[in-house]
PDB file of N, CA and C in Angstrom:
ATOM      1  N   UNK A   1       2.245   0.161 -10.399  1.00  0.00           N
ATOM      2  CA  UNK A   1       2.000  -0.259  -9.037  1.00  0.00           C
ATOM      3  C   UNK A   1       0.631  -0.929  -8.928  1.00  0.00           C
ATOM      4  N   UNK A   2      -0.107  -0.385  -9.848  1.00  0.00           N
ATOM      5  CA  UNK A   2      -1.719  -0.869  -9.462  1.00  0.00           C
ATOM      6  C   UNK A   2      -1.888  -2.765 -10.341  1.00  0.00           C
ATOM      7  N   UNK A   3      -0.749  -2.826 -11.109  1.00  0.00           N
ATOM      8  CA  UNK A   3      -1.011  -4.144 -11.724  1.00  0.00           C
ATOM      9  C   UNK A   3      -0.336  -5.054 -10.358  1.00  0.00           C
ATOM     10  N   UNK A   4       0.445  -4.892  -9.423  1.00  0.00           N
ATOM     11  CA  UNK A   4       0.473  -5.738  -8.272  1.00  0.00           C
ATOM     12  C   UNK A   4      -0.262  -5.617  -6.994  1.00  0.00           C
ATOM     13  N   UNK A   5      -1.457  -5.636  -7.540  1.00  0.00           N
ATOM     14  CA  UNK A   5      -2.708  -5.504  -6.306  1.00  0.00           C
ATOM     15  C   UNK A   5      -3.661  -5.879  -6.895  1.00  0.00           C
ATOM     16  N   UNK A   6      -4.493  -6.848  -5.754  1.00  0.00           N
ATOM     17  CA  UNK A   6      -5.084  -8.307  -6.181  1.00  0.00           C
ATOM     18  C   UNK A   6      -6.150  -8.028  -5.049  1.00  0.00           C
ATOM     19  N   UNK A   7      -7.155  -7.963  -5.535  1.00  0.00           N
ATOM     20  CA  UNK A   7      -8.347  -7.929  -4.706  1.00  0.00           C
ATOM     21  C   UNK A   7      -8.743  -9.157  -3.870  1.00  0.00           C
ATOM     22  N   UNK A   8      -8.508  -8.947  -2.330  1.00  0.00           N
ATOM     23  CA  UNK A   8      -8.933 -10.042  -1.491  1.00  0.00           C
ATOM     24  C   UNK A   8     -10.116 -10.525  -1.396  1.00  0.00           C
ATOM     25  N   UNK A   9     -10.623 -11.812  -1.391  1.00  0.00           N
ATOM     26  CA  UNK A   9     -12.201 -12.146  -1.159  1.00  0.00           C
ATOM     27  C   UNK A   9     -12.627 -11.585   0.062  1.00  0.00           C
ATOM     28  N   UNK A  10     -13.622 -11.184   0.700  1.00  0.00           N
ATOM     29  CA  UNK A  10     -14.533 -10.701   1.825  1.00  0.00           C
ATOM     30  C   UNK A  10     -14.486 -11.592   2.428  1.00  0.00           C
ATOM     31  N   UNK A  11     -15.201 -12.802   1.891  1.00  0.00           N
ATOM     32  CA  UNK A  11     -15.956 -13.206   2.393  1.00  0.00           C
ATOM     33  C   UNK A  11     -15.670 -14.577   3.643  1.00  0.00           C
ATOM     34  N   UNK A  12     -14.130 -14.598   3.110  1.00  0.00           N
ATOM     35  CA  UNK A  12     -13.187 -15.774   3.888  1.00  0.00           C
ATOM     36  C   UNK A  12     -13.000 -15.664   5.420  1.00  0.00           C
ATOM     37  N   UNK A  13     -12.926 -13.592   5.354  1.00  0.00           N
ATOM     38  CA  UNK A  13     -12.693 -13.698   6.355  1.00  0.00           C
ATOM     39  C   UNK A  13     -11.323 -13.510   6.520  1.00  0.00           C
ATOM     40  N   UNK A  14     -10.352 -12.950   8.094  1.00  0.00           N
ATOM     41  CA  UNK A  14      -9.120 -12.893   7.711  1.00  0.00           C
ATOM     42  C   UNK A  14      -7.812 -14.226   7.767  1.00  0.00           C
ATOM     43  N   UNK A  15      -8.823 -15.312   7.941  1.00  0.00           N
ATOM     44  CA  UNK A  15      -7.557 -16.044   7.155  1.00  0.00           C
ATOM     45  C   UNK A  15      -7.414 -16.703   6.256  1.00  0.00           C
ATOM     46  N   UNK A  16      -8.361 -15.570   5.402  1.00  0.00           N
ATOM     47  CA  UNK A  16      -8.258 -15.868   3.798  1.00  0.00           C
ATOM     48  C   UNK A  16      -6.667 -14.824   3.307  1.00  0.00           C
ATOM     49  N   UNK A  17      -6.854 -14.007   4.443  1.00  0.00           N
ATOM     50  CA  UNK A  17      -5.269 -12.718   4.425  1.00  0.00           C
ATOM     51  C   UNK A  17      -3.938 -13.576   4.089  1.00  0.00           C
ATOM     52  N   UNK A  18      -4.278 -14.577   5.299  1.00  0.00           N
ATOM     53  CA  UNK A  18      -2.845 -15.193   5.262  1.00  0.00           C
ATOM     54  C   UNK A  18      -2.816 -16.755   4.634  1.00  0.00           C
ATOM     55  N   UNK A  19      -3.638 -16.956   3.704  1.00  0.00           N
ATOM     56  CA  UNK A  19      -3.288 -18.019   2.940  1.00  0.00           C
ATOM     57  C   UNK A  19      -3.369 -17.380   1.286  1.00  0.00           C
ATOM     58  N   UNK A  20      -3.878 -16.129   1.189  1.00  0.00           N
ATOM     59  CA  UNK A  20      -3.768 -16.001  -0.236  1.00  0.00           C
ATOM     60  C   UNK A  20      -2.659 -15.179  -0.606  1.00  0.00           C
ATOM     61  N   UNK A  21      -1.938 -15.203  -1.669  1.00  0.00           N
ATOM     62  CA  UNK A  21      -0.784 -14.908  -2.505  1.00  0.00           C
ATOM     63  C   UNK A  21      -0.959 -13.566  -3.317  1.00  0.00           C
ATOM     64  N   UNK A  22      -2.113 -13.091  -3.458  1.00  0.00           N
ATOM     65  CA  UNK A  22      -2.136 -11.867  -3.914  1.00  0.00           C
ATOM     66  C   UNK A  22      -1.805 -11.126  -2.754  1.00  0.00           C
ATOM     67  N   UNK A  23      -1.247 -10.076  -3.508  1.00  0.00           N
ATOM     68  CA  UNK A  23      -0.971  -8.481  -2.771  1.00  0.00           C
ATOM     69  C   UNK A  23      -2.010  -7.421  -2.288  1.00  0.00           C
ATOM     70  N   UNK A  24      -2.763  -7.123  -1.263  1.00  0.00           N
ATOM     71  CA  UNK A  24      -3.179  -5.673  -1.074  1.00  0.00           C
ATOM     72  C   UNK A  24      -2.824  -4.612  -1.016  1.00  0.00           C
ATOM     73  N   UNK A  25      -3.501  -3.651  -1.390  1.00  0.00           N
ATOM     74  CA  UNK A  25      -3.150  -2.236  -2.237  1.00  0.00           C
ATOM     75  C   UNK A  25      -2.072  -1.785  -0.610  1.00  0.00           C
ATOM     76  N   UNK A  26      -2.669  -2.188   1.080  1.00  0.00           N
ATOM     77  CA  UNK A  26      -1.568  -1.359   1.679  1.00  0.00           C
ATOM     78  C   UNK A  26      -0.562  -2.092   2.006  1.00  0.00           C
ATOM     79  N   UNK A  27      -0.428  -3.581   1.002  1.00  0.00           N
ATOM     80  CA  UNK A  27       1.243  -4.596   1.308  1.00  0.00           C
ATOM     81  C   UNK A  27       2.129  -3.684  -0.237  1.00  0.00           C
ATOM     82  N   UNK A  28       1.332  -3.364  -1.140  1.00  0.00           N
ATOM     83  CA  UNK A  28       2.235  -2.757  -2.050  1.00  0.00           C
ATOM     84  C   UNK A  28       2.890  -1.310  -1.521  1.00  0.00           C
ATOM     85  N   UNK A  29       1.614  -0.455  -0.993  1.00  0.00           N
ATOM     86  CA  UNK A  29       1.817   0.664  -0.473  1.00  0.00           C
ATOM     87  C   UNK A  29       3.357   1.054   0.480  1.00  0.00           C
ATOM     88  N   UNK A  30       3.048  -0.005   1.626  1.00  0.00           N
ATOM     89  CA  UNK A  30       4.322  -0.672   2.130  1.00  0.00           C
ATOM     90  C   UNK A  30       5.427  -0.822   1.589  1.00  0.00           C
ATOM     91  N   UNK A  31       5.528  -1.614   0.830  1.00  0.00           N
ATOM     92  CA  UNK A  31       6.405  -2.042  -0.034  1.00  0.00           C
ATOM     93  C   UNK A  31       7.209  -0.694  -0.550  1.00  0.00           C
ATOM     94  N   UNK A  32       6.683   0.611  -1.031  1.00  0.00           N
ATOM     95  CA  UNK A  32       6.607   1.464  -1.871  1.00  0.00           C
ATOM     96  C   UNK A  32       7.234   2.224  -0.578  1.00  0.00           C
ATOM     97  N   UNK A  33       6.968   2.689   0.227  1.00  0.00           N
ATOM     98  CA  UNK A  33       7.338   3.587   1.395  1.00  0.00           C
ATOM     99  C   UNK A  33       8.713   2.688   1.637  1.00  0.00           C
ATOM    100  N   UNK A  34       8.744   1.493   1.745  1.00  0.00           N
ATOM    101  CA  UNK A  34       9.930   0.794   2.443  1.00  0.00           C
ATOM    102  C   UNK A  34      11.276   1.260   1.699  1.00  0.00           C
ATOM    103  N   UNK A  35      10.933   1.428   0.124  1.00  0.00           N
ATOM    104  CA  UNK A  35      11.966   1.507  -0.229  1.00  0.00           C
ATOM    105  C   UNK A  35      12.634   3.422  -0.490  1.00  0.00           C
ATOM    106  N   UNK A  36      11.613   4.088  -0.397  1.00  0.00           N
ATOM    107  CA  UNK A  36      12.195   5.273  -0.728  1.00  0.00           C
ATOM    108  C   UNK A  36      12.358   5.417   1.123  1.00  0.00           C
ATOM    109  N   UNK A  37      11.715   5.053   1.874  1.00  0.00           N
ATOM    110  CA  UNK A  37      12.485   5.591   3.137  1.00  0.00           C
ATOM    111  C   UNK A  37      14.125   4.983   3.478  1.00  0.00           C
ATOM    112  N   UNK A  38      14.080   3.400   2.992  1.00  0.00           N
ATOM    113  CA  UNK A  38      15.518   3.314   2.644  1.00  0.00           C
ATOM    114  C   UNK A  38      16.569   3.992   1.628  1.00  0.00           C
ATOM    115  N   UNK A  39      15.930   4.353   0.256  1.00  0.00           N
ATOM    116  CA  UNK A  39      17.305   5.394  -0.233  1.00  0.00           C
ATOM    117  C   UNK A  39      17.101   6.839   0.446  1.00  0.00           C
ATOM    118  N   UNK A  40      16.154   6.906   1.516  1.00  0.00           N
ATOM    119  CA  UNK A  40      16.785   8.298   1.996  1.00  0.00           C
ATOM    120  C   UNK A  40      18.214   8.662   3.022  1.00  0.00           C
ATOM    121  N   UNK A  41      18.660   6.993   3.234  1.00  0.00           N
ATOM    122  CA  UNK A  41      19.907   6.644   3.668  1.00  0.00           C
ATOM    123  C   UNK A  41      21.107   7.150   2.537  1.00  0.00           C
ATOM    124  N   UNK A  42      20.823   7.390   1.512  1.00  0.00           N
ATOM    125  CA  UNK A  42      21.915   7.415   0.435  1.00  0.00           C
ATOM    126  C   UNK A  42      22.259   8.920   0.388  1.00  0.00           C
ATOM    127  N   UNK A  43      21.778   9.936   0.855  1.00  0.00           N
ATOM    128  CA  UNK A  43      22.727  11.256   0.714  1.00  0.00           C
ATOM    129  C   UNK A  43      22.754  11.652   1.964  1.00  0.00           C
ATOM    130  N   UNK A  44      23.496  12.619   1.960  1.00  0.00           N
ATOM    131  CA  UNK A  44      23.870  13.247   3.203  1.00  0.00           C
ATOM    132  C   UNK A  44      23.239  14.732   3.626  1.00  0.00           C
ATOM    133  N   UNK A  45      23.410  15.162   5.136  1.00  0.00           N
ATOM    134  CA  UNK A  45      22.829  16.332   5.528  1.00  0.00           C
ATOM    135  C   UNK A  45      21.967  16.672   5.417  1.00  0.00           C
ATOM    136  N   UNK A  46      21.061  15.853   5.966  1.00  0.00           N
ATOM    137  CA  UNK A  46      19.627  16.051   6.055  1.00  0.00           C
ATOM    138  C   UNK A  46      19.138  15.568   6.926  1.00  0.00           C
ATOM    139  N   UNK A  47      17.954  15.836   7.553  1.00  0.00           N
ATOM    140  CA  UNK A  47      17.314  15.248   8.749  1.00  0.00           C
ATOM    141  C   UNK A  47      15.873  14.402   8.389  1.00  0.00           C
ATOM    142  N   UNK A  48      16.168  14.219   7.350  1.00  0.00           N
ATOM    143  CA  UNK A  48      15.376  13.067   6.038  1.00  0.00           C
ATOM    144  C   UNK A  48      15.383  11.921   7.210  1.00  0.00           C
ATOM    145  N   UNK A  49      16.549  11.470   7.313  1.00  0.00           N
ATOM    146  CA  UNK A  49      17.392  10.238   7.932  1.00  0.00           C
ATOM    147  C   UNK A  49      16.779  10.014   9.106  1.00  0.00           C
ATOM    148  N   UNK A  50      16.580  10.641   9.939  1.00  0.00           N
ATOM    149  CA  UNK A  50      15.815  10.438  11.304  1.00  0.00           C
ATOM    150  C   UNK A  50      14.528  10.084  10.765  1.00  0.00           C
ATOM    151  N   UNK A  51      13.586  10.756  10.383  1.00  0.00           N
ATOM    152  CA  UNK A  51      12.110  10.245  10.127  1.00  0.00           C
ATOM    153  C   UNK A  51      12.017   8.535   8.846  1.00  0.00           C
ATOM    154  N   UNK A  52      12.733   8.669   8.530  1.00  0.00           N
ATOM    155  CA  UNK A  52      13.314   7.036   7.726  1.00  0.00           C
ATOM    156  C   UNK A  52      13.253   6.495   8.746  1.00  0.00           C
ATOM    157  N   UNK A  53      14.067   6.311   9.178  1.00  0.00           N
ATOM    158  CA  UNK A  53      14.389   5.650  10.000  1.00  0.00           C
ATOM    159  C   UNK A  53      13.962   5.184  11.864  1.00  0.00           C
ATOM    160  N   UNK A  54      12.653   6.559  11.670  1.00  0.00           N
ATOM    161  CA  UNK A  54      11.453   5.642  12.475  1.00  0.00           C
ATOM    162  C   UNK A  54      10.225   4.916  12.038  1.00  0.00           C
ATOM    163  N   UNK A  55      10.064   5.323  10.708  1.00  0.00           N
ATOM    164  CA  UNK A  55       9.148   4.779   9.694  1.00  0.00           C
ATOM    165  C   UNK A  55       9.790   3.255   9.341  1.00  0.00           C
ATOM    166  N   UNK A  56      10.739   3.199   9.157  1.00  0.00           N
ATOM    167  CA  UNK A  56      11.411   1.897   9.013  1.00  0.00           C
ATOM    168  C   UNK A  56      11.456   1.085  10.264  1.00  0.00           C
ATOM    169  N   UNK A  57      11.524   1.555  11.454  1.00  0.00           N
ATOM    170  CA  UNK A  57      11.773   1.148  12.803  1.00  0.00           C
ATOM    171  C   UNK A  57      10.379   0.462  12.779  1.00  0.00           C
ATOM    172  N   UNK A  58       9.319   1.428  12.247  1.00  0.00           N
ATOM    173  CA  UNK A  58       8.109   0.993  12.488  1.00  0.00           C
ATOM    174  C   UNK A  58       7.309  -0.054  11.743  1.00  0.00           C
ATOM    175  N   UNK A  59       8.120  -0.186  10.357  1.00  0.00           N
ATOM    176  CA  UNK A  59       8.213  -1.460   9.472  1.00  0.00           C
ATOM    177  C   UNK A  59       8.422  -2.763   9.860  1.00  0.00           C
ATOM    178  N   UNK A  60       9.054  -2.914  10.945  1.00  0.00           N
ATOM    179  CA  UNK A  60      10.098  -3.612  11.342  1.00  0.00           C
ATOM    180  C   UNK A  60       9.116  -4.240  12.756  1.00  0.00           C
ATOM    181  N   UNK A  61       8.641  -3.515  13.239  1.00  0.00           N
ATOM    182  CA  UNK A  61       7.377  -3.356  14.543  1.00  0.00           C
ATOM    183  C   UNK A  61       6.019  -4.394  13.679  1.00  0.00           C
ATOM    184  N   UNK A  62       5.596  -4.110  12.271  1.00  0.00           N
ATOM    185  CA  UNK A  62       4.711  -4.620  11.825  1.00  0.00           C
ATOM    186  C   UNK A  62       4.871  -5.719  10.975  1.00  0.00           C
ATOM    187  N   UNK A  63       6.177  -6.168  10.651  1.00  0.00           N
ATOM    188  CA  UNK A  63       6.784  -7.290  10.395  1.00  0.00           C
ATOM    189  C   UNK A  63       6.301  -8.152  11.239  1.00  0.00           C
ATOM    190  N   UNK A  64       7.347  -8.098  12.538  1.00  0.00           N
ATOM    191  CA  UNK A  64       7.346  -8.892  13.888  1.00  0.00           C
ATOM    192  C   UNK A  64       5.640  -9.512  14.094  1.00  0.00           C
ATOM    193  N   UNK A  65       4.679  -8.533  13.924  1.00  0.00           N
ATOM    194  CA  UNK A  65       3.300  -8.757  14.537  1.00  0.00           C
ATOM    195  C   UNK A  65       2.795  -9.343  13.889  1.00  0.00           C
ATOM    196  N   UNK A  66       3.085  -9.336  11.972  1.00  0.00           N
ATOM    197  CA  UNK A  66       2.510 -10.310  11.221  1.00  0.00           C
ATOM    198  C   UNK A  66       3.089 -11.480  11.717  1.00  0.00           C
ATOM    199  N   UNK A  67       4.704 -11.722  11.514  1.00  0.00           N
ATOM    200  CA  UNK A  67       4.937 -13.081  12.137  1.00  0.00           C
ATOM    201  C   UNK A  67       4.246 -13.980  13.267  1.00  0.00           C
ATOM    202  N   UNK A  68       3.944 -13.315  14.134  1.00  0.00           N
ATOM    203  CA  UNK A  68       3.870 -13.295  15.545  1.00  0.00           C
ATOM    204  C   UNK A  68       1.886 -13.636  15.602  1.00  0.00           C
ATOM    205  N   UNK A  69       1.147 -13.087  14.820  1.00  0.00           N
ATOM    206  CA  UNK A  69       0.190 -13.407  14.403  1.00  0.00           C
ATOM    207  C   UNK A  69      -0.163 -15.093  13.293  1.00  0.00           C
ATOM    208  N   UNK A  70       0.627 -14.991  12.806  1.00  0.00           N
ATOM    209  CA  UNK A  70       1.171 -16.674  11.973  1.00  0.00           C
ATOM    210  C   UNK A  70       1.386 -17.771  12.776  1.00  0.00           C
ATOM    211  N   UNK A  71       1.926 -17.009  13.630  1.00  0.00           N
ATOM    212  CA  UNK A  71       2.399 -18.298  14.745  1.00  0.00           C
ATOM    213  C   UNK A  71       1.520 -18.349  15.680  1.00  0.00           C
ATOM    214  N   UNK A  72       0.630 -17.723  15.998  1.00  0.00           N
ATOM    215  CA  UNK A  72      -0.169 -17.658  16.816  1.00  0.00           C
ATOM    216  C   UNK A  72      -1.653 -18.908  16.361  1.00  0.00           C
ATOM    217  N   UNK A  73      -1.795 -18.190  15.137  1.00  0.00           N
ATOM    218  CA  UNK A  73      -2.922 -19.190  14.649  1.00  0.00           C
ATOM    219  C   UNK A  73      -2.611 -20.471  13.830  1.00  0.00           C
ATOM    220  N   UNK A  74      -1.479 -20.865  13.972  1.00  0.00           N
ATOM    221  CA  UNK A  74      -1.149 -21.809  13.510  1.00  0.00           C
ATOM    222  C   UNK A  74      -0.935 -22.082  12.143  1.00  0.00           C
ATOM    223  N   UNK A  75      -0.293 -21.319  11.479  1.00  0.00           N
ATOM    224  CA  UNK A  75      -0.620 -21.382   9.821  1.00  0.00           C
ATOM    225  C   UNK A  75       0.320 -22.415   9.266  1.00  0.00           C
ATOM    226  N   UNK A  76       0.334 -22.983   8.272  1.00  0.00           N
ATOM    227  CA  UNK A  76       1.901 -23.751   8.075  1.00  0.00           C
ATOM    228  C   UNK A  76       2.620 -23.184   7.127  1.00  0.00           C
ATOM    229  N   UNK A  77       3.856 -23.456   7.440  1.00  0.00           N
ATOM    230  CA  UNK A  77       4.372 -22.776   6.709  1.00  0.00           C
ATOM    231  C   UNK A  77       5.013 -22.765   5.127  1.00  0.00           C
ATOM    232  N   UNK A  78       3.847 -23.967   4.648  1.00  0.00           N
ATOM    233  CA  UNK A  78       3.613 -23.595   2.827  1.00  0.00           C
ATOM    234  C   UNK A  78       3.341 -22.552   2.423  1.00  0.00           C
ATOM    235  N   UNK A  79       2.173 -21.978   3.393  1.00  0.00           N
ATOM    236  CA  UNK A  79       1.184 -20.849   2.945  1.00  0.00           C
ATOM    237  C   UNK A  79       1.596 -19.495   2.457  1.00  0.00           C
ATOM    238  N   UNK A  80       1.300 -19.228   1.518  1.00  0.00           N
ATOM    239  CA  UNK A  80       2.029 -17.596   1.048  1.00  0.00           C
ATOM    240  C   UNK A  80       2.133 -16.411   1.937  1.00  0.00           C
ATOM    241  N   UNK A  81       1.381 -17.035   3.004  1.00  0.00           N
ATOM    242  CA  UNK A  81       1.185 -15.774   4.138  1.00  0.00           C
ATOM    243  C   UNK A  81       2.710 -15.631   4.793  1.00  0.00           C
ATOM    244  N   UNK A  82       3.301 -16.335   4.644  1.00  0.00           N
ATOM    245  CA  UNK A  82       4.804 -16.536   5.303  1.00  0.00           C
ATOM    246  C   UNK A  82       5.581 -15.406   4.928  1.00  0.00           C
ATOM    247  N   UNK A  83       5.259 -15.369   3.921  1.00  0.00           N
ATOM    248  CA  UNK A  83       5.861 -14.273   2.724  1.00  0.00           C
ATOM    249  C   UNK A  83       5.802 -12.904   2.400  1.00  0.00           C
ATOM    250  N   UNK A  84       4.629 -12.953   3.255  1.00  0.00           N
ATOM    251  CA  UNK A  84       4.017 -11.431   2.743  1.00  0.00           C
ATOM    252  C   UNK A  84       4.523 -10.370   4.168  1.00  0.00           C
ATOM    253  N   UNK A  85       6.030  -9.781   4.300  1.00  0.00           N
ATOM    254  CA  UNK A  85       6.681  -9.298   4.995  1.00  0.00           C
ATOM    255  C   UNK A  85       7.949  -8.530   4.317  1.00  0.00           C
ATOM    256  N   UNK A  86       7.975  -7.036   4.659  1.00  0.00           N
ATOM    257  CA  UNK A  86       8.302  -6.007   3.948  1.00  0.00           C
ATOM    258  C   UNK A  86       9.782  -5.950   4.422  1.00  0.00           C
ATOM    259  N   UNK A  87      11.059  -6.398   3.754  1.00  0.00           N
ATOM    260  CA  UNK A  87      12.313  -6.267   3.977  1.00  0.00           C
ATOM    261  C   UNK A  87      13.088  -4.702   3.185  1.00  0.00           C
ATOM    262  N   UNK A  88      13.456  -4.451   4.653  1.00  0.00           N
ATOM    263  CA  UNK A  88      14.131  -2.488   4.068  1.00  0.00           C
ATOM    264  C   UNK A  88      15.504  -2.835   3.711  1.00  0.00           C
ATOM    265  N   UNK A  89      15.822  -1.927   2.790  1.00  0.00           N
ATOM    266  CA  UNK A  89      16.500  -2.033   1.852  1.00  0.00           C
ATOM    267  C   UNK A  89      17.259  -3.190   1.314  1.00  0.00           C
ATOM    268  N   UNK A  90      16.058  -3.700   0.902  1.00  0.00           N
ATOM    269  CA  UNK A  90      16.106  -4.961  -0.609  1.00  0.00           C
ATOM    270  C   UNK A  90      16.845  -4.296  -1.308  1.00  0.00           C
ATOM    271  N   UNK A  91      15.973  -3.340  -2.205  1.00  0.00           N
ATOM    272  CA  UNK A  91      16.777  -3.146  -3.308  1.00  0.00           C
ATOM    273  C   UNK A  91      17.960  -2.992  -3.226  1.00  0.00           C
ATOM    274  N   UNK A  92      18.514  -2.704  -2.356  1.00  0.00           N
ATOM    275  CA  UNK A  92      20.285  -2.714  -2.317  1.00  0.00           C
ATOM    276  C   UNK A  92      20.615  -4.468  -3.086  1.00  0.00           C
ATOM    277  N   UNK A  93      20.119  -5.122  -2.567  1.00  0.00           N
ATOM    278  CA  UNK A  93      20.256  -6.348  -2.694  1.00  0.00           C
ATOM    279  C   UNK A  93      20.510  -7.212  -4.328  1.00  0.00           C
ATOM    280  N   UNK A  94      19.272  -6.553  -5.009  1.00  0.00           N
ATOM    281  CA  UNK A  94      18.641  -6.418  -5.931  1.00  0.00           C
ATOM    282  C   UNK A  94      19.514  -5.817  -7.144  1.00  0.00           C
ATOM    283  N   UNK A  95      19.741  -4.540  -6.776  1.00  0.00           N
ATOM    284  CA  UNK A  95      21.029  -3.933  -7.395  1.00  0.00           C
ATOM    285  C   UNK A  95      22.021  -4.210  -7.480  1.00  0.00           C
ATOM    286  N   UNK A  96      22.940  -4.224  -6.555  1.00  0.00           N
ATOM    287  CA  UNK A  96      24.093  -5.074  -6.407  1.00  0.00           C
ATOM    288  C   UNK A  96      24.255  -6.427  -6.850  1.00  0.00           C
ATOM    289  N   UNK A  97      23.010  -7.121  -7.082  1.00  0.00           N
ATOM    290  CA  UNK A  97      23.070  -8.869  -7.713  1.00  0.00           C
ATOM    291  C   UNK A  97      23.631  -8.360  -8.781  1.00  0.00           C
ATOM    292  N   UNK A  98      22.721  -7.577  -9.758  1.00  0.00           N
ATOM    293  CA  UNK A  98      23.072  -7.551 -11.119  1.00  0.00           C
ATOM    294  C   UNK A  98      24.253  -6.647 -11.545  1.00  0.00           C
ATOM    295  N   UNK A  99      24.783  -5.893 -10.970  1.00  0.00           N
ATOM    296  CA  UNK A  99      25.798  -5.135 -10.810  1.00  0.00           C
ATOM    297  C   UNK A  99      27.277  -6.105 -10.753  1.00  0.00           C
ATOM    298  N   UNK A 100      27.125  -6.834  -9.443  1.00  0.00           N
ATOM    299  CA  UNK A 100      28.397  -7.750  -9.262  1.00  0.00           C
ATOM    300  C   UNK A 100      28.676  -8.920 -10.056  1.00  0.00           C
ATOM    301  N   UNK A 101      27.554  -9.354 -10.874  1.00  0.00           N
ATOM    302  CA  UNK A 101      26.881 -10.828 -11.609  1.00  0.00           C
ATOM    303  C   UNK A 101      27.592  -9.791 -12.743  1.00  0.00           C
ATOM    304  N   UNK A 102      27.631  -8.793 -12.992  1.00  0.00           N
ATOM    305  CA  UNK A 102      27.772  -7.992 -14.299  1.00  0.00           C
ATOM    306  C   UNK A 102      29.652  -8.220 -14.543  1.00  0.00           C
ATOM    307  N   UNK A 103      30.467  -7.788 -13.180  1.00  0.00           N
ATOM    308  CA  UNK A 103      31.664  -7.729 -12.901  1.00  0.00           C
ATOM    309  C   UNK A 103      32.604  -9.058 -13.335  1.00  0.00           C
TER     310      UNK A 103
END
């Protein structure tokens, strides 16, 4: 986990955030929560599922605000900052490519 985290310059300022392509330690962190709160969708009888699934709700809340912040300051949309937005349960996605590609 620690080889995809990329130390931001200071000194840019924050819209050095949304034009640079490296990762910060809390977009990986993110990243990392996104997905085990999504396989806590995968078993049953548990009340796992409710707290997922406001943590994810709340993923979803800080998505929107990055966007919504992009558009606000005008960024274009070459910039890697476009990108840097945490989609719940990818890995389903991910899995299933190589799974069905396998079939």
């Amino acid at each position: 986990m620690l080889e995809q985290v990329a130390d931001i310059a200071e000194g840019d300022g924050p819209a050095n955030e949304f034009n640079s392509a490296a990762k910060s330690i809390d977009e990986v962190m993110f990243e990392v929560k996104s997905r085990i709160f999504s396989e806590a969708f995968e078993n049953q009888f548990h009340f796992g599922v409710f707290y997922a699934y406001l943590k994810l709700k709340e993923q979803e809340i800080r998505n929107i605000i990055w966007l919504a912040e992009l558009v606000s300051i005008n960024v274009p949309k070459d910039r890697p900052g476009w990108q840097k937005y945490v989609v719940p349960f990818k890995y389903h996605k991910d899995d299933l490519g190589g799974a069905v590609a396998g079939n």
